[in-house]
C-alpha atoms as a PDB file:
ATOM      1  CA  UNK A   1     -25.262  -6.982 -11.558  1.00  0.00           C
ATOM      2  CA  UNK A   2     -22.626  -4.833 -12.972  1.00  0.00           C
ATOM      3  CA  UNK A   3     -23.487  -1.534 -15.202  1.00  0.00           C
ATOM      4  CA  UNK A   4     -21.973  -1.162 -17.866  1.00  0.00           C
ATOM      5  CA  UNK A   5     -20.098   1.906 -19.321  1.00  0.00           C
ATOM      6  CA  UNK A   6     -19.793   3.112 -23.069  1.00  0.00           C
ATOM      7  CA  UNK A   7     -17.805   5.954 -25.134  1.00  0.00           C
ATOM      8  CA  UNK A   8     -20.171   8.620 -25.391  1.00  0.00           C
ATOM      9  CA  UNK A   9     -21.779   8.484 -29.067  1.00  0.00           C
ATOM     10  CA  UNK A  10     -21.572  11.304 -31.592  1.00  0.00           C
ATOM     11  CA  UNK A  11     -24.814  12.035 -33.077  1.00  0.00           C
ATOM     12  CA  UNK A  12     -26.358  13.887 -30.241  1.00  0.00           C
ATOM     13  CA  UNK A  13     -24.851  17.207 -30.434  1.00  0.00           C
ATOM     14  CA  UNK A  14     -26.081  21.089 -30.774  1.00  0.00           C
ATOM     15  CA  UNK A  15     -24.298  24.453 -31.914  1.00  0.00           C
ATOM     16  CA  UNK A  16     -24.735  28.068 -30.530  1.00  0.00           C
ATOM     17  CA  UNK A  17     -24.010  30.946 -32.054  1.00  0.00           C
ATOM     18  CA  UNK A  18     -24.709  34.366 -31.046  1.00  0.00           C
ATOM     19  CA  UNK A  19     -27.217  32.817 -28.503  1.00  0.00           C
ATOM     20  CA  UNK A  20     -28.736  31.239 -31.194  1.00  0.00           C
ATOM     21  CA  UNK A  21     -29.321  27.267 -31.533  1.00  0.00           C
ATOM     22  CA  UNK A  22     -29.203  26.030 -34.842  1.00  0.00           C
ATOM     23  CA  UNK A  23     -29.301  22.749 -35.928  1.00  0.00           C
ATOM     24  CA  UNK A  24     -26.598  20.688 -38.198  1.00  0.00           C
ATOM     25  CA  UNK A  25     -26.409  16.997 -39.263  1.00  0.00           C
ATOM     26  CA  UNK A  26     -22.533  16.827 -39.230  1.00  0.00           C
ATOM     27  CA  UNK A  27     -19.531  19.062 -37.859  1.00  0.00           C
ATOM     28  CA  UNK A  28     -15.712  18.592 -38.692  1.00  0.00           C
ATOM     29  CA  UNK A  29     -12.668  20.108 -38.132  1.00  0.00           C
ATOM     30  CA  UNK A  30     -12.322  20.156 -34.378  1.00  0.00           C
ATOM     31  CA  UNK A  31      -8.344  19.872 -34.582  1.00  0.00           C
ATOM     32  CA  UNK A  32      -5.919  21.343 -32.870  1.00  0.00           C
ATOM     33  CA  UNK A  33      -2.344  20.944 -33.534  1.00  0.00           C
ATOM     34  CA  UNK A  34       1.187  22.812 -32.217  1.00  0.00           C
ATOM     35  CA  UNK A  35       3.577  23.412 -34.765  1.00  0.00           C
ATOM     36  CA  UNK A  36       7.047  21.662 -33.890  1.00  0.00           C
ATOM     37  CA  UNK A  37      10.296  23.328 -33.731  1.00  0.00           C
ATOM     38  CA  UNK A  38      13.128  21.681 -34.237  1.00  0.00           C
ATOM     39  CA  UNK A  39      16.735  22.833 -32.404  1.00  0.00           C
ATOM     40  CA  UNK A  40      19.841  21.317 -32.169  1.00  0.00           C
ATOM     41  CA  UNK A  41      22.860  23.202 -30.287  1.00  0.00           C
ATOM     42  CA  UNK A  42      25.957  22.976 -32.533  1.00  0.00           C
ATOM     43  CA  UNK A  43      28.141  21.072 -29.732  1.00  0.00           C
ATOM     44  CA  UNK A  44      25.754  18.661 -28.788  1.00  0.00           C
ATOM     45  CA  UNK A  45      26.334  14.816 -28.120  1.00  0.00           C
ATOM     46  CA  UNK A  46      22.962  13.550 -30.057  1.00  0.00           C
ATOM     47  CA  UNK A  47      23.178  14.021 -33.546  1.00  0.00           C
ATOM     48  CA  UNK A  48      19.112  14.492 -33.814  1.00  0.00           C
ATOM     49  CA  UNK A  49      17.015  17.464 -33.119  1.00  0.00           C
ATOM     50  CA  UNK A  50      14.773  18.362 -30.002  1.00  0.00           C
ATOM     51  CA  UNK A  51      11.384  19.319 -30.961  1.00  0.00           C
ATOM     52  CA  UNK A  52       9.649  21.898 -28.771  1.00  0.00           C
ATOM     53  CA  UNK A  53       6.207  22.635 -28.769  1.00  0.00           C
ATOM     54  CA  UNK A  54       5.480  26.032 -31.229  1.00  0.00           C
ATOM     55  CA  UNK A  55       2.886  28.029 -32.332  1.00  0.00           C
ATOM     56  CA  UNK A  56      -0.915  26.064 -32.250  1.00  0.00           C
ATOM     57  CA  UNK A  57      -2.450  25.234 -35.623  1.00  0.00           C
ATOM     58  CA  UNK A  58      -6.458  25.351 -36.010  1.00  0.00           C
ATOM     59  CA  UNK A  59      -7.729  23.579 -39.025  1.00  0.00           C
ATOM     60  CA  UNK A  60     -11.185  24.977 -40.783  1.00  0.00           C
ATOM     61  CA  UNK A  61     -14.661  23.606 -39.063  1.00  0.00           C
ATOM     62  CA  UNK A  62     -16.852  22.501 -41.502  1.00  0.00           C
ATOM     63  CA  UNK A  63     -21.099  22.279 -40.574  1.00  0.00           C
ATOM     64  CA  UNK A  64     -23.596  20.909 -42.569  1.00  0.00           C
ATOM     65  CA  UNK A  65     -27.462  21.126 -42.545  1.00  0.00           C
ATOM     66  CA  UNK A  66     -30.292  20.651 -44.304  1.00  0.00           C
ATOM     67  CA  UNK A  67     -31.745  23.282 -46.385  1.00  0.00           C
ATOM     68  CA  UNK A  68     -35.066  25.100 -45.114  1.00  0.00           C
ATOM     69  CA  UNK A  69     -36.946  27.626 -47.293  1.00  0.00           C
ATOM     70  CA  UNK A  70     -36.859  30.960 -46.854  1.00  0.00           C
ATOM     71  CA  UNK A  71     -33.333  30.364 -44.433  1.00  0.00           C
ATOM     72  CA  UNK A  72     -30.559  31.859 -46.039  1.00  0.00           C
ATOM     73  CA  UNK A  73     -28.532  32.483 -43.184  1.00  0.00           C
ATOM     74  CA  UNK A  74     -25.114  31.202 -44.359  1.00  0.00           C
ATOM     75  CA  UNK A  75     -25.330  33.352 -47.679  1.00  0.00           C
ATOM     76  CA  UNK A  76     -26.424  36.406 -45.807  1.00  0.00           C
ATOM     77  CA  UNK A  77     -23.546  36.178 -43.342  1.00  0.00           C
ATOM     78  CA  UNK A  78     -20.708  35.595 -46.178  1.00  0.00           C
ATOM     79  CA  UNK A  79     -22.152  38.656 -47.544  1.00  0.00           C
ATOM     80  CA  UNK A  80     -21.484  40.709 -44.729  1.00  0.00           C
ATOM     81  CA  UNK A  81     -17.371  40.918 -46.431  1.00  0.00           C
ATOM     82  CA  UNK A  82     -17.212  44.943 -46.668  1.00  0.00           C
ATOM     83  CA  UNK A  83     -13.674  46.426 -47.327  1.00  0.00           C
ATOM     84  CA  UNK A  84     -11.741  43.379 -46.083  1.00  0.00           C
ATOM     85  CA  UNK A  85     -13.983  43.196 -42.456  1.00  0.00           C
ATOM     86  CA  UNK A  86     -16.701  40.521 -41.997  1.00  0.00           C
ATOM     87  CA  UNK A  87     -18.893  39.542 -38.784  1.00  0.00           C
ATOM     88  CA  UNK A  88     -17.203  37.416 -36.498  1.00  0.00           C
ATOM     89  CA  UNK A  89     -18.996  35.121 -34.177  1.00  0.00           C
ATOM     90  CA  UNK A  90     -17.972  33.115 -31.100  1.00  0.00           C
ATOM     91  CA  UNK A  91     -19.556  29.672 -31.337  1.00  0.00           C
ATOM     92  CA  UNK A  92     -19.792  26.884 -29.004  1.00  0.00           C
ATOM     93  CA  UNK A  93     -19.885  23.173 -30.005  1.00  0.00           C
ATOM     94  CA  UNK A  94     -20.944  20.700 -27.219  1.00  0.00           C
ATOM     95  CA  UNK A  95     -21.204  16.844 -27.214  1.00  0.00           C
ATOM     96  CA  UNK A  96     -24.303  16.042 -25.334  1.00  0.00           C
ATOM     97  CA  UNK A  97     -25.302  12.924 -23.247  1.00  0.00           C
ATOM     98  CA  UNK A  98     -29.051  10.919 -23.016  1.00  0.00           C
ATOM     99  CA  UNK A  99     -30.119  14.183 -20.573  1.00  0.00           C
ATOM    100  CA  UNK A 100     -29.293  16.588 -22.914  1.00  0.00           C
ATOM    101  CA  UNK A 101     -26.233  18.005 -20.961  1.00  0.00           C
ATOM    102  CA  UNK A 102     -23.145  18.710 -22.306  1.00  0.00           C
ATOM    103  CA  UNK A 103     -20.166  16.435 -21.661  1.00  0.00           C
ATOM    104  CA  UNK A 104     -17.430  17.864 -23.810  1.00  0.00           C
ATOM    105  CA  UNK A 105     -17.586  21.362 -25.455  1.00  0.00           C
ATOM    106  CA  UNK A 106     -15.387  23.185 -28.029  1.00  0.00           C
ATOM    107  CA  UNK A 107     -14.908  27.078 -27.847  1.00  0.00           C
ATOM    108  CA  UNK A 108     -14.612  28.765 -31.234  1.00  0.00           C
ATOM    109  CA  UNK A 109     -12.948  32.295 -31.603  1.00  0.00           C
ATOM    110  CA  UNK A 110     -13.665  34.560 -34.196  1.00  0.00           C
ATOM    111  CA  UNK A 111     -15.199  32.498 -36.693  1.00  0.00           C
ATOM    112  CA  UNK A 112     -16.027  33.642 -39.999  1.00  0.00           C
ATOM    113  CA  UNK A 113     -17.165  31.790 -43.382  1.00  0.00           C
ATOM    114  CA  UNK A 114     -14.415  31.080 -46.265  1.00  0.00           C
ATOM    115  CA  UNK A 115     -16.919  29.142 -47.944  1.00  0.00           C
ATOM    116  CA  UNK A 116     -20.385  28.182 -48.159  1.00  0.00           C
ATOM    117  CA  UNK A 117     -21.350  25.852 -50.159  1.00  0.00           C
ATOM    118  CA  UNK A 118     -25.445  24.849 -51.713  1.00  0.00           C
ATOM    119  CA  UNK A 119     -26.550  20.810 -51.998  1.00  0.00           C
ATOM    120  CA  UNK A 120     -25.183  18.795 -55.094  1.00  0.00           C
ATOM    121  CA  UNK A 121     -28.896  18.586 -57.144  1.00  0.00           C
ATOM    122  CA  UNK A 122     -29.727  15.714 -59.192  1.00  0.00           C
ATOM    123  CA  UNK A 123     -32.819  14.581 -61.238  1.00  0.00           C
ATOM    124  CA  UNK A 124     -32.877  10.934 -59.505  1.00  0.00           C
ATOM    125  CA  UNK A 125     -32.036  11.967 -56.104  1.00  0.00           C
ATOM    126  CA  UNK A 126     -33.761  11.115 -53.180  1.00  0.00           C
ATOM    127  CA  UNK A 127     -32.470  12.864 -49.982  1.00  0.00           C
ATOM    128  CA  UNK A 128     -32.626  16.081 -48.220  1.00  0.00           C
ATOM    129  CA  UNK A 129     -30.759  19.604 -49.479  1.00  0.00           C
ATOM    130  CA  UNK A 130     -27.831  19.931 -47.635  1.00  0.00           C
ATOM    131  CA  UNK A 131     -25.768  22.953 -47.373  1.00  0.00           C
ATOM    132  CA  UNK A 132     -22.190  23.417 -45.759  1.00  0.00           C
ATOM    133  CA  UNK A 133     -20.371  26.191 -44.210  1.00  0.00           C
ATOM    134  CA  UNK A 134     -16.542  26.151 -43.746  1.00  0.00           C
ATOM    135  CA  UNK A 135     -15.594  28.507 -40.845  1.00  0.00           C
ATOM    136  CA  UNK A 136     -11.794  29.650 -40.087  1.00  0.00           C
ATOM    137  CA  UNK A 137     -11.218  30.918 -36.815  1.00  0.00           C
ATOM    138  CA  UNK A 138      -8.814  32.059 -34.513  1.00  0.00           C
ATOM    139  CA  UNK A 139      -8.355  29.171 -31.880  1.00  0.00           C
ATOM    140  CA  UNK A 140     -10.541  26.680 -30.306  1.00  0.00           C
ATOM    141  CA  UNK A 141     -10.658  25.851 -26.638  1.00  0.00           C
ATOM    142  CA  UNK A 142     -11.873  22.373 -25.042  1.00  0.00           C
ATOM    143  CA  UNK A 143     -14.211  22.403 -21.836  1.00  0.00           C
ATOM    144  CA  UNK A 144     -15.311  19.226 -20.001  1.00  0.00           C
ATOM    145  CA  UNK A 145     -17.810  20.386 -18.007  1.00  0.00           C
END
């Protein structure tokens, strides 16, 4: 009988940060994109540019969670902005399989919050409190362990 294979799924995932597990429903933003530069000598035959690769892009990662009391973690660390420095944290982002091992795993440099953002709270609502935190950074790398 012949096994068959599937594309790893996405919803079984952790993050790490400063050693730290912490749980999140959803993370975005895992893009990484070089800048093209276009050149064209004056002389040559083609009339169209060559496009070489330039500088790398990062976009902002975005993680969501659900809100516990008493955990005000996101808030305390966008507080920590004191005379234009702010704590910077390494985290690591890994895509885990049915053992709980990491197949793929993302690198994050320097991260710091640009925005963190409380649940959307409504009279007739019916779902859990979730928060978001959008983190710039200075460069992602990719692992496959």
């Amino acid at each position: 009988m012949a096994t068959t294979t599937y594309p790893i799924p996405v919803f079984h995932f952790q993050v790490e940060w400063g050693g730290t597990r912490i749980g999140f429903t959803e993370v975005s933003g895992l893009t990484t994109e070089l800048e093209p530069i276009p050149y064209r000598e004056g002389s040559s035959l083609n009339y169209n540019d060559t496009k070489m690769p330039g500088r790398p892009k990062f976009t902002d990662i975005t993680l969501k969670r659900g809100i516990f009391e008493k955990d005000n973690e996101f808030f305390q660390w966008i507080s920590t902005v004191k005379l234009n420095k702010i704590d910077r944290r390494d985290i690591t982002i890994s895509l885990l399989n049915e053992n709980h091992d990491p197949v793929m795993v993302w690198k994050v440099v320097s991260a710091w919050p640009s925005k963190v953002e409380g649940p959307s709270l409504k009279s007739t609502g019916n779902e859990v409190a979730i928060e978001s935190i959008t983190l710039v950074h200075e460069g992602i790398t990719f692992e496959a362990p």
